[in-house]
C-alpha atoms as a PDB file:
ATOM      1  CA  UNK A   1     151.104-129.965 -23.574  1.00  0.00           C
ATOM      2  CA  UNK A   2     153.458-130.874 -20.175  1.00  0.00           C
ATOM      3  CA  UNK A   3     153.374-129.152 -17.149  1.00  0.00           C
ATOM      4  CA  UNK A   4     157.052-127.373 -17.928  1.00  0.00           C
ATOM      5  CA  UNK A   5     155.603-126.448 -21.420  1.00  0.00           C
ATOM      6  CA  UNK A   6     152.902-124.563 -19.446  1.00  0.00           C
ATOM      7  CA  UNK A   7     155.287-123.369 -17.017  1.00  0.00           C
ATOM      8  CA  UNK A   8     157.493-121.744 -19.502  1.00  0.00           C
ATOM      9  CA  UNK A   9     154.752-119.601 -20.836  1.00  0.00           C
ATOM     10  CA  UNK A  10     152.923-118.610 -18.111  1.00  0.00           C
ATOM     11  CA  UNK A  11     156.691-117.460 -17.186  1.00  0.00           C
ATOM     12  CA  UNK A  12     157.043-115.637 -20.850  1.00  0.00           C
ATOM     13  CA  UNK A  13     153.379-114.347 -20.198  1.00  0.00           C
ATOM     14  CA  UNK A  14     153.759-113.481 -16.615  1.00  0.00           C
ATOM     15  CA  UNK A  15     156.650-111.044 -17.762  1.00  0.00           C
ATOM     16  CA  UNK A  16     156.272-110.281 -21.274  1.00  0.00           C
ATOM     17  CA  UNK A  17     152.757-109.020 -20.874  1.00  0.00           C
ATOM     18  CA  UNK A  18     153.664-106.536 -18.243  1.00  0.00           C
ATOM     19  CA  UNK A  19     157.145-105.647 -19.717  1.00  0.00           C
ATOM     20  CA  UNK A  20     156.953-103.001 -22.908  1.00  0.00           C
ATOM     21  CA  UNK A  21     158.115-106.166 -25.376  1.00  0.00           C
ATOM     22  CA  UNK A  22     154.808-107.695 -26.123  1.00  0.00           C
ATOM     23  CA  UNK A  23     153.746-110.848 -24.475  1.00  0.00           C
ATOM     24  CA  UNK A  24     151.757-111.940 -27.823  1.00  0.00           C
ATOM     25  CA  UNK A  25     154.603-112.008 -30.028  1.00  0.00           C
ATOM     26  CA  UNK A  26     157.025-113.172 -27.258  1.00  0.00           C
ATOM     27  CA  UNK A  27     153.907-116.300 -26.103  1.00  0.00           C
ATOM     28  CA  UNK A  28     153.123-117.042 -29.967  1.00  0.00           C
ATOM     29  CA  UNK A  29     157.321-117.402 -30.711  1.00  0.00           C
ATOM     30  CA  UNK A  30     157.647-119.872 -28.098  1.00  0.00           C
ATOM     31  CA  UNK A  31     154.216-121.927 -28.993  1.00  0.00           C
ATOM     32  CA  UNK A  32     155.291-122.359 -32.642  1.00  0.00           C
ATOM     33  CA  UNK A  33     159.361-123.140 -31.481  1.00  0.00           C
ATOM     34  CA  UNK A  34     157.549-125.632 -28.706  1.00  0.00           C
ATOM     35  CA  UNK A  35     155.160-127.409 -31.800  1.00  0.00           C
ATOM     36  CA  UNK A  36     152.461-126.287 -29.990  1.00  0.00           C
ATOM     37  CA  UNK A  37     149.517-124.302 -31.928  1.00  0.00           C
ATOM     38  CA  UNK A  38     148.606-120.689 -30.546  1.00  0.00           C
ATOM     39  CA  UNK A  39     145.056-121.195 -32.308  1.00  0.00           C
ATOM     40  CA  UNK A  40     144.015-124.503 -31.208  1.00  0.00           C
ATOM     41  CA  UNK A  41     140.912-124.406 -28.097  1.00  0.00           C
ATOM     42  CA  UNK A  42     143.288-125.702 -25.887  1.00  0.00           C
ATOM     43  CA  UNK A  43     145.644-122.802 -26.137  1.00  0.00           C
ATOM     44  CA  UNK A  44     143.181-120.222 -26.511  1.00  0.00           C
ATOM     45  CA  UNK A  45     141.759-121.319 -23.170  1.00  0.00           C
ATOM     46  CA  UNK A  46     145.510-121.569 -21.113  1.00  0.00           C
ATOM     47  CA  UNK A  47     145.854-117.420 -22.579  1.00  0.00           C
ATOM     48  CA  UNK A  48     142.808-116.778 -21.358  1.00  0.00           C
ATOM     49  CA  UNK A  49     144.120-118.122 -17.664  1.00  0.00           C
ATOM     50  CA  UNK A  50     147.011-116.541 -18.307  1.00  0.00           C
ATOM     51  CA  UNK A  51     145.757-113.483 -18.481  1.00  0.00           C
ATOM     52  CA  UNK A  52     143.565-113.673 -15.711  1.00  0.00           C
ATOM     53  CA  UNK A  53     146.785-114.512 -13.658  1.00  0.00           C
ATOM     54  CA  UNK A  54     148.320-111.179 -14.655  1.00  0.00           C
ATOM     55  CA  UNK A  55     145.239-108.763 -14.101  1.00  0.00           C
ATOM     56  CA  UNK A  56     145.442-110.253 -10.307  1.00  0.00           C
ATOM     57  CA  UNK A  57     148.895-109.267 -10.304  1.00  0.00           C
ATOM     58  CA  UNK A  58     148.306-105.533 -12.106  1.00  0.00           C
ATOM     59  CA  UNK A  59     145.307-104.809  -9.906  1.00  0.00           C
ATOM     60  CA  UNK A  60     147.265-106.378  -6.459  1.00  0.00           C
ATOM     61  CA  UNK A  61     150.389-103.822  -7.393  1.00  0.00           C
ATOM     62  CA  UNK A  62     148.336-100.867  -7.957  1.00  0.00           C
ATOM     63  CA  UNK A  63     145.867-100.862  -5.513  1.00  0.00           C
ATOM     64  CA  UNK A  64     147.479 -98.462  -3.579  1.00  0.00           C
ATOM     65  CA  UNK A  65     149.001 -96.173  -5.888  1.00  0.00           C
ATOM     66  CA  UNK A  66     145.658 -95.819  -7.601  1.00  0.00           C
ATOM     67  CA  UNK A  67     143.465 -94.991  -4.307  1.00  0.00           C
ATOM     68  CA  UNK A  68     145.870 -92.207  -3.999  1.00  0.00           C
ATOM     69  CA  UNK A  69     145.668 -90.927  -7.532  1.00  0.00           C
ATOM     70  CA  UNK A  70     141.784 -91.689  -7.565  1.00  0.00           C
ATOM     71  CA  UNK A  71     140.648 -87.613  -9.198  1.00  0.00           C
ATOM     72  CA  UNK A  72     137.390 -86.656 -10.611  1.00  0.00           C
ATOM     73  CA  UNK A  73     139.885 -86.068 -13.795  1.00  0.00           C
ATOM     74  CA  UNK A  74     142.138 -89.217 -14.132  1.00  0.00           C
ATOM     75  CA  UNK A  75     138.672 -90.791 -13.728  1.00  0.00           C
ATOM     76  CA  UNK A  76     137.488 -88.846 -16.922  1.00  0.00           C
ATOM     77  CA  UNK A  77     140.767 -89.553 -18.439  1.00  0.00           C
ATOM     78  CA  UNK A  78     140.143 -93.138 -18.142  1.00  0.00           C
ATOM     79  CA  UNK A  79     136.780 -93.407 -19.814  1.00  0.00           C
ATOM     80  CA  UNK A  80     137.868 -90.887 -22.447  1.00  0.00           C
ATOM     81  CA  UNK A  81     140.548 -93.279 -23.613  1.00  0.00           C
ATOM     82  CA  UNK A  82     138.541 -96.606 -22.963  1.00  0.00           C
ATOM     83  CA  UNK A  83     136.556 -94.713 -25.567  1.00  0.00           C
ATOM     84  CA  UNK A  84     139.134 -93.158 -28.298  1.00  0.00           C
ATOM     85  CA  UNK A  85     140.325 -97.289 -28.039  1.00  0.00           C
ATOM     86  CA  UNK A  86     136.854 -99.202 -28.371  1.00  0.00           C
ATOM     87  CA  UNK A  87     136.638 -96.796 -31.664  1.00  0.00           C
ATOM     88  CA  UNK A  88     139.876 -96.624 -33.191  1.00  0.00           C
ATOM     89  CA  UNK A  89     139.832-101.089 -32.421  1.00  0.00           C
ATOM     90  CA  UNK A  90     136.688-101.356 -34.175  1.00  0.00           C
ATOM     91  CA  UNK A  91     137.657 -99.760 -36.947  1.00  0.00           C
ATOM     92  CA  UNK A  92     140.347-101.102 -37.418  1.00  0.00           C
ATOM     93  CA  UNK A  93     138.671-104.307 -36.994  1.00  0.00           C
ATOM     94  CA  UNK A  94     136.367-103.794 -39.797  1.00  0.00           C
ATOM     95  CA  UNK A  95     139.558-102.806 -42.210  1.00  0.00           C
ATOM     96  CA  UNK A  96     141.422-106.096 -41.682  1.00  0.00           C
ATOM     97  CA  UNK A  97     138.197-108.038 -41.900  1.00  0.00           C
ATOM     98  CA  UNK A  98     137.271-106.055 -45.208  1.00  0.00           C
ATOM     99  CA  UNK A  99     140.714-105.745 -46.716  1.00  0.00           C
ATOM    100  CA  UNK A 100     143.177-107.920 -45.458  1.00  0.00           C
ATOM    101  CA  UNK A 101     141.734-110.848 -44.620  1.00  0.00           C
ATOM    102  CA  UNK A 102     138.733-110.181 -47.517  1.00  0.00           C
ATOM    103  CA  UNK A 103     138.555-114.191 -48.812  1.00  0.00           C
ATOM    104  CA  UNK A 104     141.355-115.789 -46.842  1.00  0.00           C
ATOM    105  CA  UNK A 105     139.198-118.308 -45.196  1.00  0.00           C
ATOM    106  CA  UNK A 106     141.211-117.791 -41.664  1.00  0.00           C
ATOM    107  CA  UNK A 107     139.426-116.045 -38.242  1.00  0.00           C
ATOM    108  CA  UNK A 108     141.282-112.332 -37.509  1.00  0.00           C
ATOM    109  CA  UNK A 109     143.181-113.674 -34.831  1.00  0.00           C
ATOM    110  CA  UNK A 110     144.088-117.146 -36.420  1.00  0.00           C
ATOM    111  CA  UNK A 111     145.439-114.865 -39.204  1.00  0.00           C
ATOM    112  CA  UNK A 112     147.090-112.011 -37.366  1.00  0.00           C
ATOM    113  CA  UNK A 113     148.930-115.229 -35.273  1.00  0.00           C
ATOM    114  CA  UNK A 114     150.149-116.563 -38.380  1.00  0.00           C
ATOM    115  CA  UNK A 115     152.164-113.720 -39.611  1.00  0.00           C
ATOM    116  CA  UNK A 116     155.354-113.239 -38.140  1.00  0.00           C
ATOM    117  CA  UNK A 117     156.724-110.696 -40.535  1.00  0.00           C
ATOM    118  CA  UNK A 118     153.818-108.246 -39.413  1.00  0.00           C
ATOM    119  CA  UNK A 119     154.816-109.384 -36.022  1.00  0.00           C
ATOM    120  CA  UNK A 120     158.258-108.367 -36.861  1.00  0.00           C
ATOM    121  CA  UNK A 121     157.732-104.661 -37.813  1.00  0.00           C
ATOM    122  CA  UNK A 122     155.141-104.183 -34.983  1.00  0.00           C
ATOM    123  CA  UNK A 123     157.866-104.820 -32.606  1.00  0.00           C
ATOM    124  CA  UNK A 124     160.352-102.622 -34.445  1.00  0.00           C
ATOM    125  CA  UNK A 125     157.612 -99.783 -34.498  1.00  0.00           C
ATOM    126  CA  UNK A 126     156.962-100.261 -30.422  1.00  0.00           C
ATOM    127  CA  UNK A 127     160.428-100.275 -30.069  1.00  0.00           C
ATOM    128  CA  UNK A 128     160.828 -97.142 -32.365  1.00  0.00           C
ATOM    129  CA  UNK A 129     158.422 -95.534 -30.129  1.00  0.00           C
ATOM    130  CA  UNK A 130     159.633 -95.943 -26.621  1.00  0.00           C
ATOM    131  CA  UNK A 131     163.489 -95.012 -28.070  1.00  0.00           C
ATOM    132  CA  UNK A 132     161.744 -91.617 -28.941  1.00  0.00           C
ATOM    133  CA  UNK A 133     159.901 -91.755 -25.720  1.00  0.00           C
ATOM    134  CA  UNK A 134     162.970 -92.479 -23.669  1.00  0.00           C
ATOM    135  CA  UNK A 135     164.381 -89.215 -24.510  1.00  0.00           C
ATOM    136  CA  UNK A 136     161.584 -86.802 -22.994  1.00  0.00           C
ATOM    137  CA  UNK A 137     162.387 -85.241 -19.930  1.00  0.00           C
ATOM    138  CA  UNK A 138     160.406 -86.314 -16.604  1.00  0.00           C
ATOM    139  CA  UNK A 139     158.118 -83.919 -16.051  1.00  0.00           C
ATOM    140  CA  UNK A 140     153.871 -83.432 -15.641  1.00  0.00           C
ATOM    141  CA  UNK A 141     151.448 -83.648 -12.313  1.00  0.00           C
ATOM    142  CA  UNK A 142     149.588 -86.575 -10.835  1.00  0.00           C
ATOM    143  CA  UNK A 143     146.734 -86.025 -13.445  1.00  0.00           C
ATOM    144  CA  UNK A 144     145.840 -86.961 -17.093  1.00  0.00           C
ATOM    145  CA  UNK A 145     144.375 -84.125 -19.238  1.00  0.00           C
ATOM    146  CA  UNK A 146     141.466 -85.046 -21.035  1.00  0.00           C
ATOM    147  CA  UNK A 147     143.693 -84.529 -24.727  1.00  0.00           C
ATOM    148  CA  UNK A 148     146.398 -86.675 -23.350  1.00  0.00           C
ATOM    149  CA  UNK A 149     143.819 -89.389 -22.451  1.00  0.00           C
ATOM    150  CA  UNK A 150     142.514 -89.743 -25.828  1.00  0.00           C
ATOM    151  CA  UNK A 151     145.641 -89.316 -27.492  1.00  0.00           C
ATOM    152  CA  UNK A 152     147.012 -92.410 -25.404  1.00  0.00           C
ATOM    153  CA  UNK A 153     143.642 -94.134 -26.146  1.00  0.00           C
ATOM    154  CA  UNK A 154     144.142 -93.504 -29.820  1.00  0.00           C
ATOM    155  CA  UNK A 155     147.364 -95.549 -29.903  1.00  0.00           C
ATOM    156  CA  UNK A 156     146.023 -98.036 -27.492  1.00  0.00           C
ATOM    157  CA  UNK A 157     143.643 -99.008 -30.380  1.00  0.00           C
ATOM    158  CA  UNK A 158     146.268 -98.863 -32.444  1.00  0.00           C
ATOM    159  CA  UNK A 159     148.060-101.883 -31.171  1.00  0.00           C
ATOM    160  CA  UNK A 160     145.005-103.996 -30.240  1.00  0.00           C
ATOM    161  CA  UNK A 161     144.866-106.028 -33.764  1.00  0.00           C
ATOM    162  CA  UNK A 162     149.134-106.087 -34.097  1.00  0.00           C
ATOM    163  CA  UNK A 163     150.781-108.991 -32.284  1.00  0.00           C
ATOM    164  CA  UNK A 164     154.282-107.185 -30.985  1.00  0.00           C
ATOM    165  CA  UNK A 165     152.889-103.757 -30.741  1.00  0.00           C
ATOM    166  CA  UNK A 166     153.260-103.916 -26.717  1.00  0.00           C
ATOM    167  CA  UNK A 167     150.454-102.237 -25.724  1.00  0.00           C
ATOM    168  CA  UNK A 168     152.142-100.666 -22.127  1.00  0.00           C
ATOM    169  CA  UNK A 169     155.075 -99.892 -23.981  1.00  0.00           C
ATOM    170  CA  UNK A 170     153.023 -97.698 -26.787  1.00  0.00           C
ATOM    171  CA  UNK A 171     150.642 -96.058 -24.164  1.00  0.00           C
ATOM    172  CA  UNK A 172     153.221 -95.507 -21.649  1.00  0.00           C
ATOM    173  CA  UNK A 173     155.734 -94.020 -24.249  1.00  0.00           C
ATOM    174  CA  UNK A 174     152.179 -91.936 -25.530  1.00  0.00           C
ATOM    175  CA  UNK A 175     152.101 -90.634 -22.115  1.00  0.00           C
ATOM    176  CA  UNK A 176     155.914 -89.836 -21.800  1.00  0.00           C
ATOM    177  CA  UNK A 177     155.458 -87.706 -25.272  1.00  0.00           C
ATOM    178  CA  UNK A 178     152.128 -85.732 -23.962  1.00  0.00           C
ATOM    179  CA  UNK A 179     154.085 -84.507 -21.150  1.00  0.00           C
ATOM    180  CA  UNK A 180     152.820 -87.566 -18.338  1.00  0.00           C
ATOM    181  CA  UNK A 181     154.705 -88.090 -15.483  1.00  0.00           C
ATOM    182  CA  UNK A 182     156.914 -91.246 -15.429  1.00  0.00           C
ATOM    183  CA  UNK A 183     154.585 -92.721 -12.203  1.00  0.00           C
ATOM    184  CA  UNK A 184     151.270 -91.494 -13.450  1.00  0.00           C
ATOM    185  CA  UNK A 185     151.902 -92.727 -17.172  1.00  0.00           C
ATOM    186  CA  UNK A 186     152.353 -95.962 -15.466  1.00  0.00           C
ATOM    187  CA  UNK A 187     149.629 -96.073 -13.371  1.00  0.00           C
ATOM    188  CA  UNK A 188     147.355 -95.080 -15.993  1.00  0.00           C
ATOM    189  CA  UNK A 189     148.738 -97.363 -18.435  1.00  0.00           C
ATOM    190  CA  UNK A 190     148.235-100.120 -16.074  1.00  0.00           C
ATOM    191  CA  UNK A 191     144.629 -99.360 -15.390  1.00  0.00           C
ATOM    192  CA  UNK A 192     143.568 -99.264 -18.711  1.00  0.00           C
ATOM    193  CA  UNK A 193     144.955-102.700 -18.735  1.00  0.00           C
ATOM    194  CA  UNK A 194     142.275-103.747 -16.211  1.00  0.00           C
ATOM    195  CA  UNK A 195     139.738-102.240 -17.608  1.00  0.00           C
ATOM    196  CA  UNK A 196     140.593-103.614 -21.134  1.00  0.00           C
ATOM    197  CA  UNK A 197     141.294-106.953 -20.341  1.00  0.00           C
ATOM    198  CA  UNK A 198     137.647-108.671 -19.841  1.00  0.00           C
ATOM    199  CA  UNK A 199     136.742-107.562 -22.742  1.00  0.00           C
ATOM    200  CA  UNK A 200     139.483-109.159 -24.569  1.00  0.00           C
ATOM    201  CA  UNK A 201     139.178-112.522 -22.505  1.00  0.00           C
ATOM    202  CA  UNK A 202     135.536-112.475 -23.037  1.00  0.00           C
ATOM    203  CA  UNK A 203     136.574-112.263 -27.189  1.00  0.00           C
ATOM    204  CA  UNK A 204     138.389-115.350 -26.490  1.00  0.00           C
ATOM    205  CA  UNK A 205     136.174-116.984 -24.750  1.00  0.00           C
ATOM    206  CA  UNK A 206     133.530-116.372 -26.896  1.00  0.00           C
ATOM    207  CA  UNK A 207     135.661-117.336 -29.883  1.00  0.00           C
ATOM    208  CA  UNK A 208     135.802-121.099 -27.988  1.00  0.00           C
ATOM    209  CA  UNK A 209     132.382-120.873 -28.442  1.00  0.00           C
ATOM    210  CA  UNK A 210     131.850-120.359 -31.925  1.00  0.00           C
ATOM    211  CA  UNK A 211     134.503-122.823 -32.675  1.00  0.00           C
ATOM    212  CA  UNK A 212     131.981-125.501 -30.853  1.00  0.00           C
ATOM    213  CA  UNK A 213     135.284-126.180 -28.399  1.00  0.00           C
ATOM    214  CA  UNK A 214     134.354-128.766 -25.989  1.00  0.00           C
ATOM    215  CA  UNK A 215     137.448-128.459 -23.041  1.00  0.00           C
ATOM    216  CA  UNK A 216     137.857-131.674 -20.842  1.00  0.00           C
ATOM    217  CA  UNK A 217     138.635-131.406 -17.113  1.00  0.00           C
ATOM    218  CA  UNK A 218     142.406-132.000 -18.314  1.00  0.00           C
ATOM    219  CA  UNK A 219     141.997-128.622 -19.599  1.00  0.00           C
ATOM    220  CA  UNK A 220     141.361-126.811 -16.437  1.00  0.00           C
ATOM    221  CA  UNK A 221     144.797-127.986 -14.357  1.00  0.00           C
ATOM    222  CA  UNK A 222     147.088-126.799 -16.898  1.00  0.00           C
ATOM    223  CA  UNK A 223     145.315-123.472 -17.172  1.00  0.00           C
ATOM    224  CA  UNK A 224     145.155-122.934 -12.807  1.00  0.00           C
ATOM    225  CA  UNK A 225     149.033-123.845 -12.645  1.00  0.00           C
ATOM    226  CA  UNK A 226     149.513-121.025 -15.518  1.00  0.00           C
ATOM    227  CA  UNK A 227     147.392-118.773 -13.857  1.00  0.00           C
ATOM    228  CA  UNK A 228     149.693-119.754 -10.835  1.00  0.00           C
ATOM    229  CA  UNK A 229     152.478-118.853 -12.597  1.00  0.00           C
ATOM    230  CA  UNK A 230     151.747-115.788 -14.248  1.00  0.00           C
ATOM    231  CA  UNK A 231     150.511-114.451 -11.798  1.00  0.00           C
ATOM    232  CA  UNK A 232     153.899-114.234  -9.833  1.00  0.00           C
ATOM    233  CA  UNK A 233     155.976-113.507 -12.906  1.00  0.00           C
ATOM    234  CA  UNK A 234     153.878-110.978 -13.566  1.00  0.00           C
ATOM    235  CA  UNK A 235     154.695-109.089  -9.874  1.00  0.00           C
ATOM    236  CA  UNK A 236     158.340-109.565 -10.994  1.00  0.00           C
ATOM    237  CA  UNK A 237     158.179-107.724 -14.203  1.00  0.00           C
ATOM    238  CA  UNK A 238     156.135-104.781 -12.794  1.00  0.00           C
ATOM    239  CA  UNK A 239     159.171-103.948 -10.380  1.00  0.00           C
ATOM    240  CA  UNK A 240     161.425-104.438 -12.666  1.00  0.00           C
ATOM    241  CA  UNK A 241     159.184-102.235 -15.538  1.00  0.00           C
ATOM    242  CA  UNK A 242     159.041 -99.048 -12.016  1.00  0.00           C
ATOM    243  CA  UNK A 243     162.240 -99.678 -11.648  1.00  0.00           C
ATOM    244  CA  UNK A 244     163.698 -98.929 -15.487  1.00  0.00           C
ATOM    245  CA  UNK A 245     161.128 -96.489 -15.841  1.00  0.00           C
ATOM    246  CA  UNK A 246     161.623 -94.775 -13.080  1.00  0.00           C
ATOM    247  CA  UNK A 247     165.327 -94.558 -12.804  1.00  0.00           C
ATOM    248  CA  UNK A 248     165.793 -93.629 -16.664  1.00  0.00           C
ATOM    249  CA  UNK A 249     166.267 -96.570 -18.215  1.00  0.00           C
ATOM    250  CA  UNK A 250     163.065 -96.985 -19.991  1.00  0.00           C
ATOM    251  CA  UNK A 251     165.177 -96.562 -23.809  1.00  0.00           C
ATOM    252  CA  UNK A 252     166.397-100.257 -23.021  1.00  0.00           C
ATOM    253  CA  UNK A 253     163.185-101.889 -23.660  1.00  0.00           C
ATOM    254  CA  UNK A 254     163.067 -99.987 -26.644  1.00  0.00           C
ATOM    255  CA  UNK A 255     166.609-102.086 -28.188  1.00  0.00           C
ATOM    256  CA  UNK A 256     165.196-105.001 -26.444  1.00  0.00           C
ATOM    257  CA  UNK A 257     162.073-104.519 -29.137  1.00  0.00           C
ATOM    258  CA  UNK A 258     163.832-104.014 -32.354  1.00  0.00           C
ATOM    259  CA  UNK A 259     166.503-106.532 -31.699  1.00  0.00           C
ATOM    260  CA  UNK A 260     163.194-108.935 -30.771  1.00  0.00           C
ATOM    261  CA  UNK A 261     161.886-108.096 -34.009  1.00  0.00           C
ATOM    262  CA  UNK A 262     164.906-108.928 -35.869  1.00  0.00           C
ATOM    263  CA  UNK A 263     165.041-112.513 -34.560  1.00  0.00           C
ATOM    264  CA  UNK A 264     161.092-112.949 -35.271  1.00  0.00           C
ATOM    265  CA  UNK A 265     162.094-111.700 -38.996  1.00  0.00           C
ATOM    266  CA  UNK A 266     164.939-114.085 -38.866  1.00  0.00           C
ATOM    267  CA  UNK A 267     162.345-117.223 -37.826  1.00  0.00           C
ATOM    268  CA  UNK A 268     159.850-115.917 -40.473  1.00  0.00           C
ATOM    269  CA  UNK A 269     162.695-116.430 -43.009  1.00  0.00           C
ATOM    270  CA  UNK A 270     163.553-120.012 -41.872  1.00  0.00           C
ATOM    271  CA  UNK A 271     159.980-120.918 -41.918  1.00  0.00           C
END
């Protein structure tokens, strides 16, 4: 892996993962077009870094606007739908393991990686869903009800096992459709980011682990210089995600999402 391999996706990280497109889909497309593979210890450990890259840049662009919407109720929002999405991830968790992957032979997210046509229609379905979202009306207070916070936790969970189901797009369009506020469906979007990222790092990392992955110092340049990266990408695409949100032009992302998913159909096809 080169140092402009790493550069690329901590660039296609940095934005995609802040953007409503899905960095997953958008990081595991350019891995498998660069030869690289998304599974491998040494990848696992450069998402993990990329990640942590982006949560700096989430919790270094919100700081502010949270303190000020920082309410006995947003703060009960929040853990409501932490909640609704531990539950509705687990299980769905237990499902795939039980049904779908039920003899395959493959870890969950070796096998999730690995198949781009479920990729495909979980970008068409985010993409689906902020189109439908794009045409609510701005509207709603500084707050989250308590039903709109597990209702947006609910579909939260909902895109945790599906590569291409952009998780800010689907909570942010959630938000639009309960009656949210553009800013506040943002900002709450954005902190339930925070909030769900260790856990999802710490999966990784502990999925290093049971693979008995043994990184070399090598390892740990690539992954500061994406963290780097990322991290500055990632400031980008959050002004230019307030920006289209803000201004109306959130149904963009939307095309951007099913015309994504047609081209990840079209590379499923080709093999």
């Amino acid at each position: 892996m080169t140092s402009v391999q790493v550069v690329l996706l901590a660039v296609i990280q940095g934005m995609a993962e802040l953007l409503p497109v899905s960095s997953s889909a958008h990081v595991i497309v350019a891995e498998t077009l660069m030869g690289l593979d998304p599974s491998s210890p040494r990848m696992t450990f450069l998402l993990v870094m990329l990640h942590a890259g982006t949560t700096f840049a989430v919790i270094l662009y919100f700081w502010s606007r949270w303190k000020r919407r920082l309410t006995l109720e947003n703060l009960k929002g929040l853990a409501i739908a932490t909640l609704a999405t531990g539950v509705v991830g687990l299980v769905l968790k237990k499902l795939i393991e039980k049904v779908w992957l039920r003899g395959s032979g493959k870890e969950e997210i070796e096998a999730l990686f690995s198949n781009l046509p479920l990729m495909a229609f979980s970008l068409a379905a985010a993409g689906a869903l902020i189109l439908w979202a794009s045409r609510e009306e701005a509207g709603g207070g500084p707050e989250v009800s308590s039903g709109q916070a597990a209702r947006i936790g609910l579909v939260q969970g909902l895109c945790l096992p599906f590569r291409g189901f952009s998780r800010s797009g689907a909570t942010i369009s959630t938000a639009l459709l309960s009656g949210v506020s553009r800013a506040t469906a943002e900002d709450f979007s954005f902190a339930l980011a925070v909030i769900l990222t260790p856990p999802v790092v710490a999966r990784e990392a502990l999925r290093l682990r049971r693979a008995s992955a043994v990184l070399d110092s090598a390892a740990f340049a690539p992954g500061l210089l994406g963290m780097a990266v990322s991290f500055f990408a990632g400031l980008l695409a959050l002004r230019w995600l307030s920006s289209w949100l803000e201004s109306g032009r959130w149904r963009y992302f939307g095309y951007y999402c099913l015309a994504a998913a047609a081209g990840v159909l079209a590379l499923a096809r080709l093999g």
